[in-house]
PDB file of N, CA and C in Angstrom:
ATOM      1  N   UNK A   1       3.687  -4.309  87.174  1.00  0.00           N
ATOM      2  CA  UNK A   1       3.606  -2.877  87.405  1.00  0.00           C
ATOM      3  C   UNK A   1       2.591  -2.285  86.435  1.00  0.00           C
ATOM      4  N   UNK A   2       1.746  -1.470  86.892  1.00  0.00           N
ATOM      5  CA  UNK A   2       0.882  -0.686  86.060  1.00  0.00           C
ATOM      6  C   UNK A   2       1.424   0.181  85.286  1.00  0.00           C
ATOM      7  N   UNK A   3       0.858   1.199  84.388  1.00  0.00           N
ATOM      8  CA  UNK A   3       1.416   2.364  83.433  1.00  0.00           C
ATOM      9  C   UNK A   3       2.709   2.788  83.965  1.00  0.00           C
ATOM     10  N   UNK A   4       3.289   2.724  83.497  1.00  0.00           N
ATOM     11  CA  UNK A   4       5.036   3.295  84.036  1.00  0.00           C
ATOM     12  C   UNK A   4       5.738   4.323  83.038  1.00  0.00           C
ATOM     13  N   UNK A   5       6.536   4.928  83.196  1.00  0.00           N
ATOM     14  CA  UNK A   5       7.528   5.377  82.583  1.00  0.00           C
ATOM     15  C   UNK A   5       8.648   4.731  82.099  1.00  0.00           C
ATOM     16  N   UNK A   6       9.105   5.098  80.866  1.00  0.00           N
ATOM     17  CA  UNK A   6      10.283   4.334  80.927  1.00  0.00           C
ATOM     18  C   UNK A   6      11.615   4.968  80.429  1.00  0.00           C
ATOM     19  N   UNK A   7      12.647   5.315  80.992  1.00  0.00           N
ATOM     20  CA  UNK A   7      13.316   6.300  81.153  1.00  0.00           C
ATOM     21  C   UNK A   7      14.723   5.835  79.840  1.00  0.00           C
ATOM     22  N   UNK A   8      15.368   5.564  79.216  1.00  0.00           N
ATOM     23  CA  UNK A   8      16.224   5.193  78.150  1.00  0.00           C
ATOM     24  C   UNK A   8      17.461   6.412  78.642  1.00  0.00           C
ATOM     25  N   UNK A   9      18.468   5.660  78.928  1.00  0.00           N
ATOM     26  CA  UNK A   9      19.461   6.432  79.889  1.00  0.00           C
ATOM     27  C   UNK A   9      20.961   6.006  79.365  1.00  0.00           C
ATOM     28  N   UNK A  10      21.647   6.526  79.544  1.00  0.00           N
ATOM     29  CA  UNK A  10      22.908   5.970  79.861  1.00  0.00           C
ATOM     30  C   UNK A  10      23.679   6.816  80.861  1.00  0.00           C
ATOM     31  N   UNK A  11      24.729   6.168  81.373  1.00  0.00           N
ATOM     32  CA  UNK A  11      25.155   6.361  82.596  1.00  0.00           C
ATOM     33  C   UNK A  11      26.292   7.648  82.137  1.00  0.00           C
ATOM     34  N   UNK A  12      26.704   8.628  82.539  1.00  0.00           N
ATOM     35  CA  UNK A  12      27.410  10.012  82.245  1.00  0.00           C
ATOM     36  C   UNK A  12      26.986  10.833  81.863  1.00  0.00           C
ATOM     37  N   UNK A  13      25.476  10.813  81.150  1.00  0.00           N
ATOM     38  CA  UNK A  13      24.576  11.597  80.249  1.00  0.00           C
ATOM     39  C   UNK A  13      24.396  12.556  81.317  1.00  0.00           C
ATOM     40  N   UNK A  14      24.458  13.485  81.399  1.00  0.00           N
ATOM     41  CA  UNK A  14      23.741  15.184  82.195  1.00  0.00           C
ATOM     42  C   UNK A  14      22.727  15.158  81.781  1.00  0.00           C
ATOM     43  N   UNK A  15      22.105  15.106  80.574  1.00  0.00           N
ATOM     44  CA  UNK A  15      20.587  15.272  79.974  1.00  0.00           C
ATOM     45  C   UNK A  15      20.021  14.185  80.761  1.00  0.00           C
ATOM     46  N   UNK A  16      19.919  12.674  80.666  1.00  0.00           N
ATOM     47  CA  UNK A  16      19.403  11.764  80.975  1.00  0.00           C
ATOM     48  C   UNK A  16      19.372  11.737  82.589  1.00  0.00           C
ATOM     49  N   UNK A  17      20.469  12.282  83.340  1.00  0.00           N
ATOM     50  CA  UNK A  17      20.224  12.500  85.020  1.00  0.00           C
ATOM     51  C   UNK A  17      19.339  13.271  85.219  1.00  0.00           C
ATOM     52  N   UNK A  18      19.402  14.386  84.490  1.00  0.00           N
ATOM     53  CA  UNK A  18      18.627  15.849  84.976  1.00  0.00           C
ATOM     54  C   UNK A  18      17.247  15.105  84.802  1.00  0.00           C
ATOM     55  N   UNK A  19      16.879  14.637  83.319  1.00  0.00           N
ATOM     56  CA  UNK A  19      15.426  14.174  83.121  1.00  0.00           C
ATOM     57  C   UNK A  19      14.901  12.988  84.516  1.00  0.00           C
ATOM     58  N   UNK A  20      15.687  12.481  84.527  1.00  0.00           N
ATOM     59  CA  UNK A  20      15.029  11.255  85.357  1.00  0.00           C
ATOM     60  C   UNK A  20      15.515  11.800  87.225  1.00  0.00           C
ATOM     61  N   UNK A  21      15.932  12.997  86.921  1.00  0.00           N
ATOM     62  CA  UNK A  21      15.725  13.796  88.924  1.00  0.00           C
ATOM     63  C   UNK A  21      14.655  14.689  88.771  1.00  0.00           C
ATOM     64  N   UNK A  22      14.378  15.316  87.736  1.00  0.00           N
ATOM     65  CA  UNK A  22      13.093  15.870  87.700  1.00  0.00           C
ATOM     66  C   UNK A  22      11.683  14.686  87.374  1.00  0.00           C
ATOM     67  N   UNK A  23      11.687  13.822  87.225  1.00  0.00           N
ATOM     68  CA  UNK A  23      10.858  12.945  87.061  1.00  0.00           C
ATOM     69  C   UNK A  23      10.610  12.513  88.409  1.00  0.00           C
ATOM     70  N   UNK A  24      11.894  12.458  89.336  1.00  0.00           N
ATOM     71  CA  UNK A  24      11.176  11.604  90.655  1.00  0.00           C
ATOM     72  C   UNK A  24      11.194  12.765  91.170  1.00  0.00           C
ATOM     73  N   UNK A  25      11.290  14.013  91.471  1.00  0.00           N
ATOM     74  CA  UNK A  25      10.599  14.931  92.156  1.00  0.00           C
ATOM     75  C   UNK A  25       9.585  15.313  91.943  1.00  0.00           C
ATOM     76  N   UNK A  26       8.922  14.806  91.127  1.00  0.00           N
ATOM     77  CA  UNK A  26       7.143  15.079  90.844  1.00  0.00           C
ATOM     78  C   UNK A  26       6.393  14.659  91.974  1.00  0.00           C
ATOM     79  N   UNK A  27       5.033  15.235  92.053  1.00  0.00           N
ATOM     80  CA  UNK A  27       4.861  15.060  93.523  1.00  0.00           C
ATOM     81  C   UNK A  27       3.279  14.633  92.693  1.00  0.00           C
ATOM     82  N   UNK A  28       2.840  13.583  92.774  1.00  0.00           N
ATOM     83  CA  UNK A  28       3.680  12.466  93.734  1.00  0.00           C
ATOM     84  C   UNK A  28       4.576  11.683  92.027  1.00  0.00           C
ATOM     85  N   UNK A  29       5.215  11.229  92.530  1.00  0.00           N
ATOM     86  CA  UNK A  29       6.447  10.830  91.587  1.00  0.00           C
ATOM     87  C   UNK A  29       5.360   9.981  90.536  1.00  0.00           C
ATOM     88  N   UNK A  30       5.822   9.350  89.127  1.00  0.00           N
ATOM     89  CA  UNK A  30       5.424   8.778  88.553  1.00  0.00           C
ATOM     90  C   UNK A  30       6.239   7.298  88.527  1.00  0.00           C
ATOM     91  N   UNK A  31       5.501   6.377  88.311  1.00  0.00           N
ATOM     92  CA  UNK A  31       6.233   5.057  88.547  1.00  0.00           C
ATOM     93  C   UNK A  31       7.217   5.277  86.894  1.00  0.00           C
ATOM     94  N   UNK A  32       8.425   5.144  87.487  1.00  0.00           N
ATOM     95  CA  UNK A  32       9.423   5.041  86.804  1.00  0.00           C
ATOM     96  C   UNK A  32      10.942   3.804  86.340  1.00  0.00           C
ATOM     97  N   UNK A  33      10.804   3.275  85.521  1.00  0.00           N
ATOM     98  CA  UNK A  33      12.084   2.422  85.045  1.00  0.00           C
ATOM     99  C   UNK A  33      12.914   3.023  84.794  1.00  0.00           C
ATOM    100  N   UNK A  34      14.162   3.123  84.709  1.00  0.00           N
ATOM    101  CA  UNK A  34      15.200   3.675  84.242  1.00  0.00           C
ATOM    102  C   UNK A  34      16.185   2.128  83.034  1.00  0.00           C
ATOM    103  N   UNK A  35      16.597   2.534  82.075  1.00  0.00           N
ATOM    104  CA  UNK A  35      16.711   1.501  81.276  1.00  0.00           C
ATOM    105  C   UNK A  35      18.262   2.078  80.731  1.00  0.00           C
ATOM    106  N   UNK A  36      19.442   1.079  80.886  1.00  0.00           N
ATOM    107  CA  UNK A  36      20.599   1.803  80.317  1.00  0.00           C
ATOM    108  C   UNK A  36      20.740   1.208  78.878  1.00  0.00           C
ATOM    109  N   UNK A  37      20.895   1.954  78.195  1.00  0.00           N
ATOM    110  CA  UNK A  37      20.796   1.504  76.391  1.00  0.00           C
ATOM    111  C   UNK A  37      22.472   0.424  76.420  1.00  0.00           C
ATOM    112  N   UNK A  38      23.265   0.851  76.890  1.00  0.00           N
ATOM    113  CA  UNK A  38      24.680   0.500  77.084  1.00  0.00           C
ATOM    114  C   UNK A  38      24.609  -1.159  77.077  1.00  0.00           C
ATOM    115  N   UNK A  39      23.537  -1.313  78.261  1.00  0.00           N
ATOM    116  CA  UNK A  39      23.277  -2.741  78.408  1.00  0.00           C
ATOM    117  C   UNK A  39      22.937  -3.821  77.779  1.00  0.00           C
ATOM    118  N   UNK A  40      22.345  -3.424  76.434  1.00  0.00           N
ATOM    119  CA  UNK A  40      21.327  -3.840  75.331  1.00  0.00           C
ATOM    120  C   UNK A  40      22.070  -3.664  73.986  1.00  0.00           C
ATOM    121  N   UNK A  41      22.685  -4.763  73.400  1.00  0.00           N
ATOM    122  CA  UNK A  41      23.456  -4.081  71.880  1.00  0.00           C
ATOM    123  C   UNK A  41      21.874  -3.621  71.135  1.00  0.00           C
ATOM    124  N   UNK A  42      20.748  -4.177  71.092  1.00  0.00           N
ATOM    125  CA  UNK A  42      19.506  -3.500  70.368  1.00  0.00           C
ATOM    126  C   UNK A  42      19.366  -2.600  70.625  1.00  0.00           C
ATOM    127  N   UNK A  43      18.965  -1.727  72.191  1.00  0.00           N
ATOM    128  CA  UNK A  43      18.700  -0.915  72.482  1.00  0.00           C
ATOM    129  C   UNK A  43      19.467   0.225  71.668  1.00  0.00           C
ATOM    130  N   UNK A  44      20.759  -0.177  72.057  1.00  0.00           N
ATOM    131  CA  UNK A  44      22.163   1.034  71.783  1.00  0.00           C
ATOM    132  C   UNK A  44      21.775   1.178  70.353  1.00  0.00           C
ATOM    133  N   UNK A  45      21.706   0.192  69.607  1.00  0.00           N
ATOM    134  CA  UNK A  45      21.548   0.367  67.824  1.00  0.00           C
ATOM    135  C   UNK A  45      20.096   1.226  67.563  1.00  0.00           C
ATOM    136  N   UNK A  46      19.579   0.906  68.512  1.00  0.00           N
ATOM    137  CA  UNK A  46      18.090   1.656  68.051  1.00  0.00           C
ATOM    138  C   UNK A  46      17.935   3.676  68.873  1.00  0.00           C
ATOM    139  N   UNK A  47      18.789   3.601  70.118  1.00  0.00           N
ATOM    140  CA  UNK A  47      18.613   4.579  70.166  1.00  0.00           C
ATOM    141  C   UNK A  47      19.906   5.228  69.926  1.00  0.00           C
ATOM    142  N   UNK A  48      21.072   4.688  70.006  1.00  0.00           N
ATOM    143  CA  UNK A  48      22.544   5.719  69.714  1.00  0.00           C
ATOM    144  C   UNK A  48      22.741   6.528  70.750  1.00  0.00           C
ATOM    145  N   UNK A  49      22.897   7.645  70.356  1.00  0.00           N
ATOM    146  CA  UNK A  49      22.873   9.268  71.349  1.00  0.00           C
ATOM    147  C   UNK A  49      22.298  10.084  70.956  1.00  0.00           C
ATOM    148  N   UNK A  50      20.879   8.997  71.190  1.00  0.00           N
ATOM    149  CA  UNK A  50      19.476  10.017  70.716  1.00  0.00           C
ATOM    150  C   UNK A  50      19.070  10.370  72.953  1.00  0.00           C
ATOM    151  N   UNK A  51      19.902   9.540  73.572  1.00  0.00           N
ATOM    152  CA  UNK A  51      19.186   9.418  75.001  1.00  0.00           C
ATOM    153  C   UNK A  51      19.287  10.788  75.432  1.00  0.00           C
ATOM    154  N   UNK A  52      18.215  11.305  76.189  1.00  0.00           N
ATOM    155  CA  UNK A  52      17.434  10.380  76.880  1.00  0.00           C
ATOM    156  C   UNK A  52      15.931  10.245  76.179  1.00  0.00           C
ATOM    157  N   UNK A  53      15.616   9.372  75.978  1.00  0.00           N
ATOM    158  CA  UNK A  53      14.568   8.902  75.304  1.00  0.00           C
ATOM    159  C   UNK A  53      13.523   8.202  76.522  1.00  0.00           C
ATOM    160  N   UNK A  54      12.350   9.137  76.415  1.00  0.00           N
ATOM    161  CA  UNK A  54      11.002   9.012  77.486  1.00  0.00           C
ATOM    162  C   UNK A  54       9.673   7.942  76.614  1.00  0.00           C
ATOM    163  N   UNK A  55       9.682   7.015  77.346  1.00  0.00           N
ATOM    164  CA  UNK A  55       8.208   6.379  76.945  1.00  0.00           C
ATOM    165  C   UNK A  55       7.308   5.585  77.636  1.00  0.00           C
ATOM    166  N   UNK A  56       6.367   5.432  77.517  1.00  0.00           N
ATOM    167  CA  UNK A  56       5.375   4.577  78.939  1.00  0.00           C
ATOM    168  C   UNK A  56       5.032   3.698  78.095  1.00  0.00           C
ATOM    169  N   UNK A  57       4.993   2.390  79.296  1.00  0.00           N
ATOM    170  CA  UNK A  57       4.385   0.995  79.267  1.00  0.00           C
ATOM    171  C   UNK A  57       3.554   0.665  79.916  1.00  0.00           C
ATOM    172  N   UNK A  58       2.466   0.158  79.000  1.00  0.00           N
ATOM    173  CA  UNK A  58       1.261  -0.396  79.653  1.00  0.00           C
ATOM    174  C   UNK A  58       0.846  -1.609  79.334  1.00  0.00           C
ATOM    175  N   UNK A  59      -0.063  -2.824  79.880  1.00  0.00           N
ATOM    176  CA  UNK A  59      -0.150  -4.149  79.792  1.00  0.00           C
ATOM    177  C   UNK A  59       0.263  -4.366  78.355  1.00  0.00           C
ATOM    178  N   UNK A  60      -0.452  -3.492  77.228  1.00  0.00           N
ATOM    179  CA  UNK A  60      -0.534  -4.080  75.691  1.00  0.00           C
ATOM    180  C   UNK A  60       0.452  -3.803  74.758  1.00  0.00           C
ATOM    181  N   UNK A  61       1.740  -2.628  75.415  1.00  0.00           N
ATOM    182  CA  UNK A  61       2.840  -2.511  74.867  1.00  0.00           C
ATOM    183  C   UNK A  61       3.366  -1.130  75.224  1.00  0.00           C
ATOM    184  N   UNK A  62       4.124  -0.427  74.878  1.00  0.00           N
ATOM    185  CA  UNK A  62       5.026   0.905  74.935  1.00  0.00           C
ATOM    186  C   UNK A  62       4.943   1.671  73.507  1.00  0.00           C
ATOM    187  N   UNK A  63       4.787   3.608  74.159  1.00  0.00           N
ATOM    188  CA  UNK A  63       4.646   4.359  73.325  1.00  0.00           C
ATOM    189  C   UNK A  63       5.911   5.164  73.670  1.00  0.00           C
ATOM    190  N   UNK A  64       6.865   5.592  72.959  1.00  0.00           N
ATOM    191  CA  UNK A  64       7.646   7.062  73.077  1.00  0.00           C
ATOM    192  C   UNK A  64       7.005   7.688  72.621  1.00  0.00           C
ATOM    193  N   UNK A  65       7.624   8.627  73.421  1.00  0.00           N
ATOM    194  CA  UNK A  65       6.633  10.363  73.852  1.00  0.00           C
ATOM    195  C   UNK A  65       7.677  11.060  73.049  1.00  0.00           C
ATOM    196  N   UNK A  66       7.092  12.420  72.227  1.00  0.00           N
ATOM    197  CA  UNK A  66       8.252  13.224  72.244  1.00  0.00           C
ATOM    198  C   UNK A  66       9.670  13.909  72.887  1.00  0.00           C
ATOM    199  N   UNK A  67      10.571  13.979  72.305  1.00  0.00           N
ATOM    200  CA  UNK A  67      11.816  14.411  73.138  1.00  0.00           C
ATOM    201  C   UNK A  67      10.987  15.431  74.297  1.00  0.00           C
ATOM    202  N   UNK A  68      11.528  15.703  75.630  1.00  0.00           N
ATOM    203  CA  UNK A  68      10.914  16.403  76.854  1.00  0.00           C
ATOM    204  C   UNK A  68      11.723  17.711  76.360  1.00  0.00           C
ATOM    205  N   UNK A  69      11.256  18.749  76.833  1.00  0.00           N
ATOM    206  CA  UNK A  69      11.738  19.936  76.685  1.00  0.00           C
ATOM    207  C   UNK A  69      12.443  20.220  77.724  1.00  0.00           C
ATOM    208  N   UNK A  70      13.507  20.432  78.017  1.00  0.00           N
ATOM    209  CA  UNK A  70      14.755  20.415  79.000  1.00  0.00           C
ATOM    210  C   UNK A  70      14.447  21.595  80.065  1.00  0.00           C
ATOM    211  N   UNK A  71      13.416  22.194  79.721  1.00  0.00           N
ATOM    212  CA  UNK A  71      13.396  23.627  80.697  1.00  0.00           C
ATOM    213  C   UNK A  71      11.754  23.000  81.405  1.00  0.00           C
ATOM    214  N   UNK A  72      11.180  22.033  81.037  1.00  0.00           N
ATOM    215  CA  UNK A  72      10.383  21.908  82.068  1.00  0.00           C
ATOM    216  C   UNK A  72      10.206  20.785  83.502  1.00  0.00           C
ATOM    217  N   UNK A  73       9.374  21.590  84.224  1.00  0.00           N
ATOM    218  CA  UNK A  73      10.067  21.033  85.877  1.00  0.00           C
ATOM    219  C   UNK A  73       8.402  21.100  86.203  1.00  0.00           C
ATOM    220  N   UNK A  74       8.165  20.123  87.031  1.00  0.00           N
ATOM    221  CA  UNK A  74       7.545  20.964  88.621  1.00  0.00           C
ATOM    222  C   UNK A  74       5.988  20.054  87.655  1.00  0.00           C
ATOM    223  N   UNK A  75       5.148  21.093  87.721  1.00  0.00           N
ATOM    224  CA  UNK A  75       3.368  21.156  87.349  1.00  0.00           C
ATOM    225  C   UNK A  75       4.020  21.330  85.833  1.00  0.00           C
ATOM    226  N   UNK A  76       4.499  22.048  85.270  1.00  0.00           N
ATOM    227  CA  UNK A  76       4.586  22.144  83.584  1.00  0.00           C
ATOM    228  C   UNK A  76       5.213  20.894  83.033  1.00  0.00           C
ATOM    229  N   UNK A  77       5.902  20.093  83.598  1.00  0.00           N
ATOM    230  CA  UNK A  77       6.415  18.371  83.175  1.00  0.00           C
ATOM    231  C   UNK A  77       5.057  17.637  83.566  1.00  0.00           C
ATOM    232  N   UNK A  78       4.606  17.755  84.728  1.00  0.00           N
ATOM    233  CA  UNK A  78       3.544  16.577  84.718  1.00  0.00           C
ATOM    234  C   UNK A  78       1.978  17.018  83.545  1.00  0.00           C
ATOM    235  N   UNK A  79       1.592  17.877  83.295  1.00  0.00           N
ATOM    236  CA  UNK A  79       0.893  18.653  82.329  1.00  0.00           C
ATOM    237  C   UNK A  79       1.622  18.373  80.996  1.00  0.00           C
ATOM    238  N   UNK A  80       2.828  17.929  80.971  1.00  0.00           N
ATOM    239  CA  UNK A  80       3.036  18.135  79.456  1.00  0.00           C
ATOM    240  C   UNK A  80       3.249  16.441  79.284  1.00  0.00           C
ATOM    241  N   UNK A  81       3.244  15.672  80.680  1.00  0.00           N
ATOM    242  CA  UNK A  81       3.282  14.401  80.195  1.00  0.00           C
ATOM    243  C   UNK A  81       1.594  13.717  80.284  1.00  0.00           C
ATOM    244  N   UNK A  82       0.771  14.376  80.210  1.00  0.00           N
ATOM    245  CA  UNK A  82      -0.527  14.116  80.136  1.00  0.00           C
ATOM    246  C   UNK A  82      -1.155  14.710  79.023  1.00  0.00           C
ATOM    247  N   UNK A  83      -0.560  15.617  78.451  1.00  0.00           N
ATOM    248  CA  UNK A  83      -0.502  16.098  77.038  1.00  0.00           C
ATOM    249  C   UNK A  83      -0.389  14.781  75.967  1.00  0.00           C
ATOM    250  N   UNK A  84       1.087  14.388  76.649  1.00  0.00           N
ATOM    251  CA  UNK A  84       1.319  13.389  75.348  1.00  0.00           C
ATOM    252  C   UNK A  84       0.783  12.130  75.824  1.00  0.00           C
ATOM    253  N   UNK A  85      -0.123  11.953  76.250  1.00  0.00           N
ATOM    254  CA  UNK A  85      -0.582  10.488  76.790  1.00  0.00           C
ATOM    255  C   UNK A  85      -0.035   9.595  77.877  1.00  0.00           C
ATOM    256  N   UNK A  86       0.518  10.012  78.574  1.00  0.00           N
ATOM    257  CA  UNK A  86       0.648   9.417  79.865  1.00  0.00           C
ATOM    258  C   UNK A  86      -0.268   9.397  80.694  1.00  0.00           C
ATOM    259  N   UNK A  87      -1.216   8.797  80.931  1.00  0.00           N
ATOM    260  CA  UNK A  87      -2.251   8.516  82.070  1.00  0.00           C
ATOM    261  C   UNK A  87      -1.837   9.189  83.525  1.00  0.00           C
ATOM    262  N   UNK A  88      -0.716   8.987  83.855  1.00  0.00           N
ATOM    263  CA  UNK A  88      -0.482   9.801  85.114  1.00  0.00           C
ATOM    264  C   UNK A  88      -0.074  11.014  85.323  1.00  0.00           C
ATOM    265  N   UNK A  89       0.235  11.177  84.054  1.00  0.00           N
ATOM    266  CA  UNK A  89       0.340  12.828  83.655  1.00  0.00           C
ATOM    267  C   UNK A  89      -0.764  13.877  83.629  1.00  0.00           C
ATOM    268  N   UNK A  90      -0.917  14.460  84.666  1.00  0.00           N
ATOM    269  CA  UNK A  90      -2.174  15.565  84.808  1.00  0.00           C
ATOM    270  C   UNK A  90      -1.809  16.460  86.149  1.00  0.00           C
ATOM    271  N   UNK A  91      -3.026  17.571  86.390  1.00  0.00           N
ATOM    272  CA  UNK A  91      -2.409  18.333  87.524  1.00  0.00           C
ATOM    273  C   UNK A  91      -4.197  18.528  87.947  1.00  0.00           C
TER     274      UNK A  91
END
């Protein structure tokens, strides 16, 4: 898979649903993983209940992005994920 998203989730989270339903309603959606920390004793130790935690992967490795700002949707999420370096992030 090319540049992706990578979504750091766990399953009951409201924050982590909302982020990753506004992520696939982007038009056109961004290629997205969804990753449950739950699954991973590393993961869980490294992120806790810091989720939802946003970062993209590309051939040479993965960057987290700053925490997303919970009030953005639509053209102001894909603009703010091309801000922070997401390649598919633009309008």
């Amino acid at each position: 898979m090319a540049d992706h998203l990578v979504l750091y989730s766990r399953p009951g989270c409201c924050l982590c649903e909302g982020l990753e339903e506004k992520l696939r309603r982007l038009t056109p959606p961004p290629p997205l993983v969804v990753v449950n920390v739950d699954d991973d004793p590393s993961l869980q130790a490294r992120f806790g209940l810091e989720v939802p935690v946003l970062g993209w992967r590309t051939a040479t490795g993965e960057q987290l992005l700053p925490r997303v700002p919970p009030r953005l949707v639509d053209t102001a999420l894909l603009v703010w994920l091309g801000k922070n370096g997401f390649p598919g992030g633009s309008v």
